[in-house]
C-alpha atoms as a PDB file:
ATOM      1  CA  UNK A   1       7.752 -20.795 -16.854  1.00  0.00           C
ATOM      2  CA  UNK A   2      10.340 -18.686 -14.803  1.00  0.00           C
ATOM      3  CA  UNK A   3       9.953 -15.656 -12.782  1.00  0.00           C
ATOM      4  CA  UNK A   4      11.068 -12.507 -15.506  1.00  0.00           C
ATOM      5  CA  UNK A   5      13.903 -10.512 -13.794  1.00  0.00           C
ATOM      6  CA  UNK A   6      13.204  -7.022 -12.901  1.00  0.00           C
ATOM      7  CA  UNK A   7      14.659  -5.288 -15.808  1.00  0.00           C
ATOM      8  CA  UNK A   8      12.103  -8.133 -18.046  1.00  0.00           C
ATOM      9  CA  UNK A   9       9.411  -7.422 -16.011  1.00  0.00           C
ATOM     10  CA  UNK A  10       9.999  -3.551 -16.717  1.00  0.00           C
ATOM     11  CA  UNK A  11      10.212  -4.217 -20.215  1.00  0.00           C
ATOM     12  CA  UNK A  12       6.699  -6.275 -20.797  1.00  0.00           C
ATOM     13  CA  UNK A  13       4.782  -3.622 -18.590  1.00  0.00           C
ATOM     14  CA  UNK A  14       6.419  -1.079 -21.212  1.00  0.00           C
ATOM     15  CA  UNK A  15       5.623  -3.098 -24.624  1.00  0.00           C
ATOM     16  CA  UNK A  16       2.132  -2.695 -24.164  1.00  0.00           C
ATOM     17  CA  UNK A  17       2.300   1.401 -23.828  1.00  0.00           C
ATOM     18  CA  UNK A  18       5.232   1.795 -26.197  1.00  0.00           C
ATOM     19  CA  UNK A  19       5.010   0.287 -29.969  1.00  0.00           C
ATOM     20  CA  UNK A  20       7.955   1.806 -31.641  1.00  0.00           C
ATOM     21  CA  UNK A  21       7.333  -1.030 -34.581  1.00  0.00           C
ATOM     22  CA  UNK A  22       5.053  -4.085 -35.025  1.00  0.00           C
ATOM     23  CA  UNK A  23       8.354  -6.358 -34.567  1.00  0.00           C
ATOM     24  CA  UNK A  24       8.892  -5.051 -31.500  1.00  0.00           C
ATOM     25  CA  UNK A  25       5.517  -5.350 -29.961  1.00  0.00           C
ATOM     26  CA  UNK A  26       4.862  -8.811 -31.300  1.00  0.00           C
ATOM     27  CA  UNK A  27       8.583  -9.860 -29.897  1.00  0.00           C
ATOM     28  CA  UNK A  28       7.925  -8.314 -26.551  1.00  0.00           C
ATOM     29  CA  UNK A  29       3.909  -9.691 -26.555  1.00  0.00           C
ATOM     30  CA  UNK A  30       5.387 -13.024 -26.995  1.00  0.00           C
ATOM     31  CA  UNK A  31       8.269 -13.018 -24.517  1.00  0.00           C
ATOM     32  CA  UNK A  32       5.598 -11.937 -21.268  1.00  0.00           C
ATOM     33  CA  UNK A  33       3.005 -14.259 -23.119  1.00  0.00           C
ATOM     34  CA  UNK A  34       5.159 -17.083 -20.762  1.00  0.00           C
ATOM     35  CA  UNK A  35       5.967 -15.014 -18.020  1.00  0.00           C
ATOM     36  CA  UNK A  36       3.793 -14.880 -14.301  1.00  0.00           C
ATOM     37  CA  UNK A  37       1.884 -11.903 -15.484  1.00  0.00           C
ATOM     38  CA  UNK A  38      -0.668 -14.270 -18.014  1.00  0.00           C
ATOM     39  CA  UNK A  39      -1.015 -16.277 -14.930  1.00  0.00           C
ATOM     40  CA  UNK A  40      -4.866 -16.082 -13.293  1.00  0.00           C
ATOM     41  CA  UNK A  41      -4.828 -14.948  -9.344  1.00  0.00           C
ATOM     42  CA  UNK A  42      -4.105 -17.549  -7.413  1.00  0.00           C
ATOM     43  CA  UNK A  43      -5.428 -17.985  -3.577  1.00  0.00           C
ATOM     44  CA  UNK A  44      -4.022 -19.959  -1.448  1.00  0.00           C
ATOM     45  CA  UNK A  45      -5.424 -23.924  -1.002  1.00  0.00           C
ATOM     46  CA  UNK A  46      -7.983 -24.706   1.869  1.00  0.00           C
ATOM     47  CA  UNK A  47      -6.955 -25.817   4.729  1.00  0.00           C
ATOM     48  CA  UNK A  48      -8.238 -28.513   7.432  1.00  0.00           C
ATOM     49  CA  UNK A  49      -7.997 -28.610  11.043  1.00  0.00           C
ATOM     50  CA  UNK A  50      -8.121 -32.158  12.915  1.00  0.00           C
ATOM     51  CA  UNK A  51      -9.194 -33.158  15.303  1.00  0.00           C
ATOM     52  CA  UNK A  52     -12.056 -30.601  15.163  1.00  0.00           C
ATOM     53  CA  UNK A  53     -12.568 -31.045  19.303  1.00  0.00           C
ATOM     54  CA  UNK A  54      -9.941 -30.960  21.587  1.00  0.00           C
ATOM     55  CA  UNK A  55      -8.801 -29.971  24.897  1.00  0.00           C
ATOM     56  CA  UNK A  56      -5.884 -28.363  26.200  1.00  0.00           C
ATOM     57  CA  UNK A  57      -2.891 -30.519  26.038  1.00  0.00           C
ATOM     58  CA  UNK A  58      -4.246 -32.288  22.903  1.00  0.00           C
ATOM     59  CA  UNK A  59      -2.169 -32.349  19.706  1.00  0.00           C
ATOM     60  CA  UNK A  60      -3.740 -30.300  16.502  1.00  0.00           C
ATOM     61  CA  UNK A  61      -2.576 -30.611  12.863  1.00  0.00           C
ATOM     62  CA  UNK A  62      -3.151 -27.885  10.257  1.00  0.00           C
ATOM     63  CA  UNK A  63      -2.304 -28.801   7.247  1.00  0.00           C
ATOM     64  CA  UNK A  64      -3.446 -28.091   3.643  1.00  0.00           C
ATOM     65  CA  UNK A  65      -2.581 -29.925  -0.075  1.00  0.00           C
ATOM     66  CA  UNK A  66      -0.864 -27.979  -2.522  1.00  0.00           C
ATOM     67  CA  UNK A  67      -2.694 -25.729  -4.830  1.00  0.00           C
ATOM     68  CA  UNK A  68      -4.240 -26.199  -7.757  1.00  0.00           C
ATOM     69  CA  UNK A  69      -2.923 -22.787  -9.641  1.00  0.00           C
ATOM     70  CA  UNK A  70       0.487 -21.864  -9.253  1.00  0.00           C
ATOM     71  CA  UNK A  71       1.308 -19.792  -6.266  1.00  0.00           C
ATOM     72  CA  UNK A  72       4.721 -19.516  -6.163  1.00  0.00           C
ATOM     73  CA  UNK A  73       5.191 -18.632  -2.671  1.00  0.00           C
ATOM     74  CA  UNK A  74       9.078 -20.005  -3.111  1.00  0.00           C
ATOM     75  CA  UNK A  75      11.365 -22.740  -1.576  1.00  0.00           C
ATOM     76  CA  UNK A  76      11.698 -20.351   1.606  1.00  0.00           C
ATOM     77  CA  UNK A  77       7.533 -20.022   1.942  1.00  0.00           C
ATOM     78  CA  UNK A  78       6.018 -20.186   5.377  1.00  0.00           C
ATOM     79  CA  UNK A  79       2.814 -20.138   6.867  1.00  0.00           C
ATOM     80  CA  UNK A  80       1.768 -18.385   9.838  1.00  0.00           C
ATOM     81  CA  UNK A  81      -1.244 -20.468  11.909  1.00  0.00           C
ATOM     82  CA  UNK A  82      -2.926 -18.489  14.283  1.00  0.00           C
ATOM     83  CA  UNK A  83      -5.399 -19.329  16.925  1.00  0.00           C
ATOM     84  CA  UNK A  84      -7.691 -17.568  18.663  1.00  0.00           C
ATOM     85  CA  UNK A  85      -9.924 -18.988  21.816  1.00  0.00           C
ATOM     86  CA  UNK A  86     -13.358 -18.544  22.710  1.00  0.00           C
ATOM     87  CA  UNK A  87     -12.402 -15.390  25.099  1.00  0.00           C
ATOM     88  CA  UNK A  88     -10.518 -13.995  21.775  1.00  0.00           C
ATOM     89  CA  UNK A  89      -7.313 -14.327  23.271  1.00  0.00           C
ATOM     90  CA  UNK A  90      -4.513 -15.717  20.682  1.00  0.00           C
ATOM     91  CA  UNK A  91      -2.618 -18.817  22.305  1.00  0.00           C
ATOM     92  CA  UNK A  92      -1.005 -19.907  19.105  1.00  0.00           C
ATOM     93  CA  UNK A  93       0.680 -17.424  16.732  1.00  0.00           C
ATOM     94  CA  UNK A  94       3.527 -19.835  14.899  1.00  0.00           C
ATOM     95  CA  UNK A  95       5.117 -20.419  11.329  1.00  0.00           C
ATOM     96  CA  UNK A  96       6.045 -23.383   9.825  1.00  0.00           C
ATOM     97  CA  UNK A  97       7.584 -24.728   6.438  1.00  0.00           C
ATOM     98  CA  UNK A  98       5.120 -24.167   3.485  1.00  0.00           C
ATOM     99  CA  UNK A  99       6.177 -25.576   0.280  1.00  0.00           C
ATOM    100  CA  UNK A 100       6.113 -23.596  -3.287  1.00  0.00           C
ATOM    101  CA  UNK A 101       2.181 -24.512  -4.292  1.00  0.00           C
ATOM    102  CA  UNK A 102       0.779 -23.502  -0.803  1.00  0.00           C
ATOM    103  CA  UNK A 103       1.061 -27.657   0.605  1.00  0.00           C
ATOM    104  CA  UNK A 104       2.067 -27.560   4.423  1.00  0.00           C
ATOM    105  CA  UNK A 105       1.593 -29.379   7.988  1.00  0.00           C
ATOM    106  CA  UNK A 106       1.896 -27.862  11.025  1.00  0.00           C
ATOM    107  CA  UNK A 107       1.485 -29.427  14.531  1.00  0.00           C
ATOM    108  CA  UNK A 108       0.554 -27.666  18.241  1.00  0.00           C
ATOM    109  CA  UNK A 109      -0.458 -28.725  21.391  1.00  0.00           C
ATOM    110  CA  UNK A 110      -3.449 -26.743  22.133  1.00  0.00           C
ATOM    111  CA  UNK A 111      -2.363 -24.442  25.042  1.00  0.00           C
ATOM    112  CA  UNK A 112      -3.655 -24.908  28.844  1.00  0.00           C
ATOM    113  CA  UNK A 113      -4.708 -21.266  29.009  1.00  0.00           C
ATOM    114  CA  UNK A 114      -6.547 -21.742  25.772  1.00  0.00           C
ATOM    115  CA  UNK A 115     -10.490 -21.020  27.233  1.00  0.00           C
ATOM    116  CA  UNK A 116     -13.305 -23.751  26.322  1.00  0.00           C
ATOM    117  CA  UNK A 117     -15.477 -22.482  23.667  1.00  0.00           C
ATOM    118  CA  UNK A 118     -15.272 -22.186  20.015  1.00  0.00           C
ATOM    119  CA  UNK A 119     -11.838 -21.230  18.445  1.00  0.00           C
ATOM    120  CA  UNK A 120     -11.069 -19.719  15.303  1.00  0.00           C
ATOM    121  CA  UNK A 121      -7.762 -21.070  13.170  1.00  0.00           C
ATOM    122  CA  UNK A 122      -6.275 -19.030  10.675  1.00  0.00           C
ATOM    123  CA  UNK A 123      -3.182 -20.013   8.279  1.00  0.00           C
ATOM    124  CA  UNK A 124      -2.038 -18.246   5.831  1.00  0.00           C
ATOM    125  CA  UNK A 125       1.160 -17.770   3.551  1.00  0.00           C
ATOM    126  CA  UNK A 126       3.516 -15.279   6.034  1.00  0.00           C
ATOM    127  CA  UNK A 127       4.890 -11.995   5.035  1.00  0.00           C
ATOM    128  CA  UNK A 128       3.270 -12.469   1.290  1.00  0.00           C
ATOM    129  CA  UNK A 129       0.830 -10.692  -0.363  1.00  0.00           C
ATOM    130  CA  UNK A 130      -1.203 -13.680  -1.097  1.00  0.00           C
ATOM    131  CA  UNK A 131      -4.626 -11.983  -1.096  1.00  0.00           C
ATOM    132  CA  UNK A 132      -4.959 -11.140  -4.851  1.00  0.00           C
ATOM    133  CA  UNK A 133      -7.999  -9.328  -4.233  1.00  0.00           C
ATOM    134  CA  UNK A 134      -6.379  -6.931  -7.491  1.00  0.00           C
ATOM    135  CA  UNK A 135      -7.035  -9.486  -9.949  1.00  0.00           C
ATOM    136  CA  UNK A 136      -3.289 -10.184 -11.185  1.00  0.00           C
ATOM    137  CA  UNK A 137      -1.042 -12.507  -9.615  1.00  0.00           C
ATOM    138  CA  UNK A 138       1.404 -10.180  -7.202  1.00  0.00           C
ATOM    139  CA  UNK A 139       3.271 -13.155  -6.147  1.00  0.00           C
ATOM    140  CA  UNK A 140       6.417 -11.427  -7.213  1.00  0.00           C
ATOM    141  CA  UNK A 141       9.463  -9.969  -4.713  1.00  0.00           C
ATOM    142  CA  UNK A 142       8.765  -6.518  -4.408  1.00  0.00           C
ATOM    143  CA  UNK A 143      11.489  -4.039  -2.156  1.00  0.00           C
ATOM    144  CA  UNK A 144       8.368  -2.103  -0.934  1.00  0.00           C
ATOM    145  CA  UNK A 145       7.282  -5.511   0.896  1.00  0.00           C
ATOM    146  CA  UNK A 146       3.500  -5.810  -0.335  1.00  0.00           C
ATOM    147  CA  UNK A 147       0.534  -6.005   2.376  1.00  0.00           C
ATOM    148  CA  UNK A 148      -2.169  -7.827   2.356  1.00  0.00           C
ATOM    149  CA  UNK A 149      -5.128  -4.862   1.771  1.00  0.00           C
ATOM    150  CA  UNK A 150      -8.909  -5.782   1.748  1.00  0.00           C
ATOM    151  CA  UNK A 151      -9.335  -9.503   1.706  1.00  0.00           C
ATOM    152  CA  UNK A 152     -10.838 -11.545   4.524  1.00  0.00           C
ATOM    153  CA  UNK A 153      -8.866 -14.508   5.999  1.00  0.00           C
ATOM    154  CA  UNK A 154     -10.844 -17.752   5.899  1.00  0.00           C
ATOM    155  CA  UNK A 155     -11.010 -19.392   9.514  1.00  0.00           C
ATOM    156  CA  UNK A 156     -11.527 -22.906  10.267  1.00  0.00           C
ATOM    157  CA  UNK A 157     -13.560 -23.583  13.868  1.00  0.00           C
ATOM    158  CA  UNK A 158     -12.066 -25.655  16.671  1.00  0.00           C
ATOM    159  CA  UNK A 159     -13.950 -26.623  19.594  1.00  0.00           C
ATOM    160  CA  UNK A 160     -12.019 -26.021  23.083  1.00  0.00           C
ATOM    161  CA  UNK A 161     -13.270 -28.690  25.693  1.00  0.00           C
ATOM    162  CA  UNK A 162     -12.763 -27.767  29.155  1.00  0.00           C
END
């Protein structure tokens, strides 16, 4: 299954308002049957933080397995790890290589400014509108550049010794 070209993708949003004959709809029908529109919304995979406890100076790995469904975040995807400390100050804001299905690991040395407490971790796919909170997969290049619009970001905790 390939991504439809613009002018494609015009075309199967258009067979299903405009039947000029039954060929016609049945030929279009079949030809976006395949494409990323039949596709079910796709979110991207969980993620893990280890170790859970650390102090600053320590090394942390985020890293998540690829999806299940079929993201197609592209051979250029990143993710963008954020974390926040107990005082709600972000000491990490980074990207890093994320593969097509959503698989990635990213390593940081937790900051020395980073306050003791619990901190939040946050990864997700950068500069992608990965949220599918529309129902329909949206994974596809748009010029407007898509924002993510009402969907929560799933943290992960991460206990800051001093």
């Amino acid at each position: 299954m390939g991504l439809l070209t613009d002018g494609a993708a015009q075309i199967c949003q258009r067979a299903t308002l405009v039947a000029a004959t039954g060929v016609f709809l049945v030929a279009a029908s079949s030809a976006c049957r395949s494409s990323w529109q039949d596709e079910p919304p796709c979110l991207p995979p969980d993620y893990a933080v280890s170790p859970l406890s650390a102090k600053p100076g320590d090394s942390i790995t985020v890293h998540a397995e690829d999806a299940r469904c079929n993201p197609r975040y592209g051979q250029d995807a990143l993710v963008q790890v954020t974390v926040t400390d107990a005082a709600g100050q972000i000491v990490i804001r980074e990207t890093a290589p994320m593969n097509d299905a959503g698989g990635f690991s990213f390593r940081f040395v937790l900051p020395q400014r980073a306050s003791a407490g619990e901190a939040s971790v946050e990864a997700v796919p950068y500069a992608l509108d990965w949220c599918d909170d529309t129902g329909r997969n949206n994974r596809m290049a748009h010029p407007s550049g898509l924002q993510r619009a009402s969907c929560a970001a799933r943290t992960e905790p991460l206990t800051v010794n001093p």
